[in-house]
N, C-alpha and C. Protein backbone atom coordinates (compact mmCIF):
# COMPACT_ATOMS: atom_id res chain seq x y z
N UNK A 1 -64.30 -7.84 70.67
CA UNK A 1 -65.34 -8.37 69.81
C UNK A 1 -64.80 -9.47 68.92
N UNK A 2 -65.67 -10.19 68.77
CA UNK A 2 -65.20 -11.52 67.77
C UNK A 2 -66.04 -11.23 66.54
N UNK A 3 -65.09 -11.08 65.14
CA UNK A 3 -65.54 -11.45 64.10
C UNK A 3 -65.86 -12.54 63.19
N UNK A 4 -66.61 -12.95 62.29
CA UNK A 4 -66.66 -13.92 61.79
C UNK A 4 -67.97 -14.00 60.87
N UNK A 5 -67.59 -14.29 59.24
CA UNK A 5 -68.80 -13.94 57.92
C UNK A 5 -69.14 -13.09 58.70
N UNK A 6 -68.98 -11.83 58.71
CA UNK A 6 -69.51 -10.35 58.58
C UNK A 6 -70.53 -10.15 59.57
N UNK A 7 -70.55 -10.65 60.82
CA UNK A 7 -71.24 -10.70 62.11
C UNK A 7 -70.42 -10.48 62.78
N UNK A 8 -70.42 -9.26 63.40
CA UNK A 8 -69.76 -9.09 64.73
C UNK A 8 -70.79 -9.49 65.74
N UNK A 9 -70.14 -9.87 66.84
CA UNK A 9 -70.93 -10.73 67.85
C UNK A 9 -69.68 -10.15 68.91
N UNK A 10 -70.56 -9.79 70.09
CA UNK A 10 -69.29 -9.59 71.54
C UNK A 10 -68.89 -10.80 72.07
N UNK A 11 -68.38 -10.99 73.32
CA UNK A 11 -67.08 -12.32 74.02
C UNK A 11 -69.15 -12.92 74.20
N UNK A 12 -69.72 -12.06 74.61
CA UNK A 12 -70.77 -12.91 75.56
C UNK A 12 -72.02 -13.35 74.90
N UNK A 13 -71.37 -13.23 73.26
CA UNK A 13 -72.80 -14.29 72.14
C UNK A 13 -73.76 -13.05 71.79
N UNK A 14 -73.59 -12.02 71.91
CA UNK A 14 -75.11 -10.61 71.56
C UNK A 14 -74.42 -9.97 70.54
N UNK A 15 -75.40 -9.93 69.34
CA UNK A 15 -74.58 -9.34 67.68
C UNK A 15 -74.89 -7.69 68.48
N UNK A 16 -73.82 -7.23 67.68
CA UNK A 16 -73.72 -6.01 67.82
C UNK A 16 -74.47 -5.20 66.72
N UNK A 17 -74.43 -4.06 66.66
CA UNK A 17 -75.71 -2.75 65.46
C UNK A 17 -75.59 -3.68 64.19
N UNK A 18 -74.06 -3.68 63.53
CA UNK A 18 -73.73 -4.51 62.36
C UNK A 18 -74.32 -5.91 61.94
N UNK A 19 -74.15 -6.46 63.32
CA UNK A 19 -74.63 -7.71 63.17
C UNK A 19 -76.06 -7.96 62.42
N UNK A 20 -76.62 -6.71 63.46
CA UNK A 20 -78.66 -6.62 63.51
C UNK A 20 -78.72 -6.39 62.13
N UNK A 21 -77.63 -5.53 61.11
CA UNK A 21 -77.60 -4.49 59.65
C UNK A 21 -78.33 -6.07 58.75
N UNK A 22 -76.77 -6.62 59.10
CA UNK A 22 -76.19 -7.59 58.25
C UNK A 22 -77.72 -8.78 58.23
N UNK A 23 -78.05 -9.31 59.65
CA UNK A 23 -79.13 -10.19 59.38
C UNK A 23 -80.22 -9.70 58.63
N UNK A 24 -80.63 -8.41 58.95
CA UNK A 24 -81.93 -7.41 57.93
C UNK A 24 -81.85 -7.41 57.01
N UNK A 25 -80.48 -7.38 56.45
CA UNK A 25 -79.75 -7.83 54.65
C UNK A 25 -80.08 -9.09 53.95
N UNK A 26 -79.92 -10.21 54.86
CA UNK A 26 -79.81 -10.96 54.33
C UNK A 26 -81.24 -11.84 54.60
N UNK A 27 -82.32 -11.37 55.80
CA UNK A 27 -83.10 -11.96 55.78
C UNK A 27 -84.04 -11.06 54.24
N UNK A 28 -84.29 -9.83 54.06
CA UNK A 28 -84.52 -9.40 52.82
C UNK A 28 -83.79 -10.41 51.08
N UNK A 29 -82.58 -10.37 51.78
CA UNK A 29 -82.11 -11.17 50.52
C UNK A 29 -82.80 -12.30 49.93
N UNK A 30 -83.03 -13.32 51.41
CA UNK A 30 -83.83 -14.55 51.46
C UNK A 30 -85.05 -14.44 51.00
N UNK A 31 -85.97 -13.13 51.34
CA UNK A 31 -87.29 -13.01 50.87
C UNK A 31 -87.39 -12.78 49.30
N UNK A 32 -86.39 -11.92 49.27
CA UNK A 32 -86.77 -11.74 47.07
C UNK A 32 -85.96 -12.65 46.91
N UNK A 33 -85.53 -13.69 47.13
CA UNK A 33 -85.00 -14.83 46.00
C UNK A 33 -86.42 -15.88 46.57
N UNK A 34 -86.72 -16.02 47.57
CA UNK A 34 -87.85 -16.92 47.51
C UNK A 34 -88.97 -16.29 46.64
N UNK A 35 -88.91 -14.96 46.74
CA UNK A 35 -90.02 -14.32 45.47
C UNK A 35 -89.88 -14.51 43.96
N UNK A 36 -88.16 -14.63 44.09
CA UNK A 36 -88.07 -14.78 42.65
C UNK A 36 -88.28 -15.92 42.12
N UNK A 37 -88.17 -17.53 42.73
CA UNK A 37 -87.97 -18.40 42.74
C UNK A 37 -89.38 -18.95 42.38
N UNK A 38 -90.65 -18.23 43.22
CA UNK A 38 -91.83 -18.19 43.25
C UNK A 38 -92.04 -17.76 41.42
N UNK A 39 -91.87 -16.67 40.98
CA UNK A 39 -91.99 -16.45 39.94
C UNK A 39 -91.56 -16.97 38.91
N UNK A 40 -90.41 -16.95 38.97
CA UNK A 40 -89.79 -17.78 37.87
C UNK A 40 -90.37 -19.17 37.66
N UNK A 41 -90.67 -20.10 39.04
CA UNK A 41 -91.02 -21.42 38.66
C UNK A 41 -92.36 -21.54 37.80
N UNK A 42 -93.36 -20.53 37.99
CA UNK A 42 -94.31 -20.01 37.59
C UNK A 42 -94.28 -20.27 36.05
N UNK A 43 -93.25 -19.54 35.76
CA UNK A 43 -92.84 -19.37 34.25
C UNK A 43 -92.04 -20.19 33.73
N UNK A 44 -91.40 -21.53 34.42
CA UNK A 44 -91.08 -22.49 34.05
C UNK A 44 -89.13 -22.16 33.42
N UNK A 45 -88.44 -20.97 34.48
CA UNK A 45 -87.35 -20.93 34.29
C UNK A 45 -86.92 -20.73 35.17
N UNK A 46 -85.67 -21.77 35.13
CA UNK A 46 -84.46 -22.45 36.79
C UNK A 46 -83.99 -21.19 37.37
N UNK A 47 -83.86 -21.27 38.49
CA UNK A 47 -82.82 -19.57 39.12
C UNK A 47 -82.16 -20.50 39.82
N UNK A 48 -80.87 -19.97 39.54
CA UNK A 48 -79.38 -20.69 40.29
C UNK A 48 -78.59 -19.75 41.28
N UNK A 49 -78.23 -20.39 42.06
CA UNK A 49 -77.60 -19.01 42.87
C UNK A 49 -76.17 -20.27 43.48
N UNK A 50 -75.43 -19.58 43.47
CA UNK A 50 -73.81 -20.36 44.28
C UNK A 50 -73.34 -18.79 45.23
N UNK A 51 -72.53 -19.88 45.94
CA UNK A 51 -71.88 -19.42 47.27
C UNK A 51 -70.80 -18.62 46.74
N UNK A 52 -70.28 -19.03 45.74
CA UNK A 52 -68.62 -18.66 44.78
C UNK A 52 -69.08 -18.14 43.51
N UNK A 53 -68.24 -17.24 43.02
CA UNK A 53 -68.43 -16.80 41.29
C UNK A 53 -67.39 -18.05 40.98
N UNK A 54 -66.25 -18.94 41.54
CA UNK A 54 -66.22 -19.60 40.37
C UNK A 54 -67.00 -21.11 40.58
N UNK A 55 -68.03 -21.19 40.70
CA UNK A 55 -68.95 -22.21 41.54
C UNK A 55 -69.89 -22.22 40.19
N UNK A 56 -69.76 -21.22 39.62
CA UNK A 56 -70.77 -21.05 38.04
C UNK A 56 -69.95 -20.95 36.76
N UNK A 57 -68.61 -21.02 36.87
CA UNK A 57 -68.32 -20.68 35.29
C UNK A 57 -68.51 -22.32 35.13
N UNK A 58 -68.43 -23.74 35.38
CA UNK A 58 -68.92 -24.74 34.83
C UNK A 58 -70.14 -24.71 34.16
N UNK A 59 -71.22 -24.53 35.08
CA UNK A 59 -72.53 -24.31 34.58
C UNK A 59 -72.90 -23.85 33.51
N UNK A 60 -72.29 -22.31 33.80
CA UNK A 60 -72.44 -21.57 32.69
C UNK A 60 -72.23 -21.42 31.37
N UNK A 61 -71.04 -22.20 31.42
CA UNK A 61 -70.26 -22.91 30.12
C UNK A 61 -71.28 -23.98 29.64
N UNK A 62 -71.66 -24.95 30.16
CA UNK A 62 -72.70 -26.27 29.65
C UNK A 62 -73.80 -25.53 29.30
N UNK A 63 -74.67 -24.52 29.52
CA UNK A 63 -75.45 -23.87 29.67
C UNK A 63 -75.61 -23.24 28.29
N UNK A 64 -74.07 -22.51 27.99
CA UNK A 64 -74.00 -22.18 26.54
C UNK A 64 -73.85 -22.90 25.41
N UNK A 65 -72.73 -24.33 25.80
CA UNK A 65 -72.51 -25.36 25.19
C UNK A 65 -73.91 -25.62 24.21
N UNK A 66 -75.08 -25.71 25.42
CA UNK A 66 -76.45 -26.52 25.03
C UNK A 66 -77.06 -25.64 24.14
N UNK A 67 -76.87 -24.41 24.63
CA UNK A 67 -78.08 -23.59 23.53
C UNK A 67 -77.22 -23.36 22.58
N UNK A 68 -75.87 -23.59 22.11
CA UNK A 68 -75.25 -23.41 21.16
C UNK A 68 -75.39 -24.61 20.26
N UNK A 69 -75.09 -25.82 20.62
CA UNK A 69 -75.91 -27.29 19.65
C UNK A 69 -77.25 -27.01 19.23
N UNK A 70 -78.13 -26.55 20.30
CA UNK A 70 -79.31 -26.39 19.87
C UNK A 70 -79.71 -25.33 18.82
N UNK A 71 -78.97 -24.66 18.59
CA UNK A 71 -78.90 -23.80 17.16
C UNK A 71 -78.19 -24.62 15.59
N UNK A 72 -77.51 -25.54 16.40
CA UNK A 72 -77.05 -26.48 15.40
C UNK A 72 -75.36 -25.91 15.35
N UNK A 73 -74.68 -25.08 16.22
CA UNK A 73 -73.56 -25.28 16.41
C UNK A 73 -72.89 -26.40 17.15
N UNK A 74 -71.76 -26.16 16.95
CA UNK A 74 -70.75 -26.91 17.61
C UNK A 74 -70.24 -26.65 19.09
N UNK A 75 -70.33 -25.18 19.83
CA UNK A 75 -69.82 -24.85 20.64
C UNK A 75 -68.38 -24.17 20.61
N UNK A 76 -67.83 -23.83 19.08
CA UNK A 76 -67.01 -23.46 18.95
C UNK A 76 -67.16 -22.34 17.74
N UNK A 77 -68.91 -21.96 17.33
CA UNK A 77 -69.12 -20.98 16.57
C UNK A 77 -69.50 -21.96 14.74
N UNK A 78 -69.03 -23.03 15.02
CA UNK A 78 -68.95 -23.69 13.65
C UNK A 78 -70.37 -24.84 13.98
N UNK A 79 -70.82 -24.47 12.12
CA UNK A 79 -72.02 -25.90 12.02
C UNK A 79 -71.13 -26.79 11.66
């Protein structure tokens, strides 16, 4: 069997039980983030999703940066 991202697949291209698990996972996954995405835009707040956890500590940092000025800090706890 050939592995590869969490699909086993045999020599002759046919996913195996795991394979079938794994797509049911992730096609569910796909459906509640398009649900959530649905909702949230609704309500007029961004949903972010990355491939990597460290793909967000930038973001997340600017993210706080902003709502921290916007209180009238500095980003370092100080007015």
């Amino acid at each position: 069997m050939l592995t590869g991202h969490g699909i086993q697949a045999t020599a002759s291209g046919g996913q195996g039980q795991q394979g079938q698990e794994y797509n049911k996972k992730l096609e569910l996954w796909h459906r509640r983030l398009a649900r959530a995405h649905e909702v949230l835009d609704e309500q007029g707040v961004p949903l972010y999703t990355w491939r990597k956890g460290e793909d967000v500590i930038k973001e997340a940092e600017g993210i706080v940066r902003e709502a921290l000025r916007g209180m009238g800090l500095d980003g370092k706890g100080r007015k």
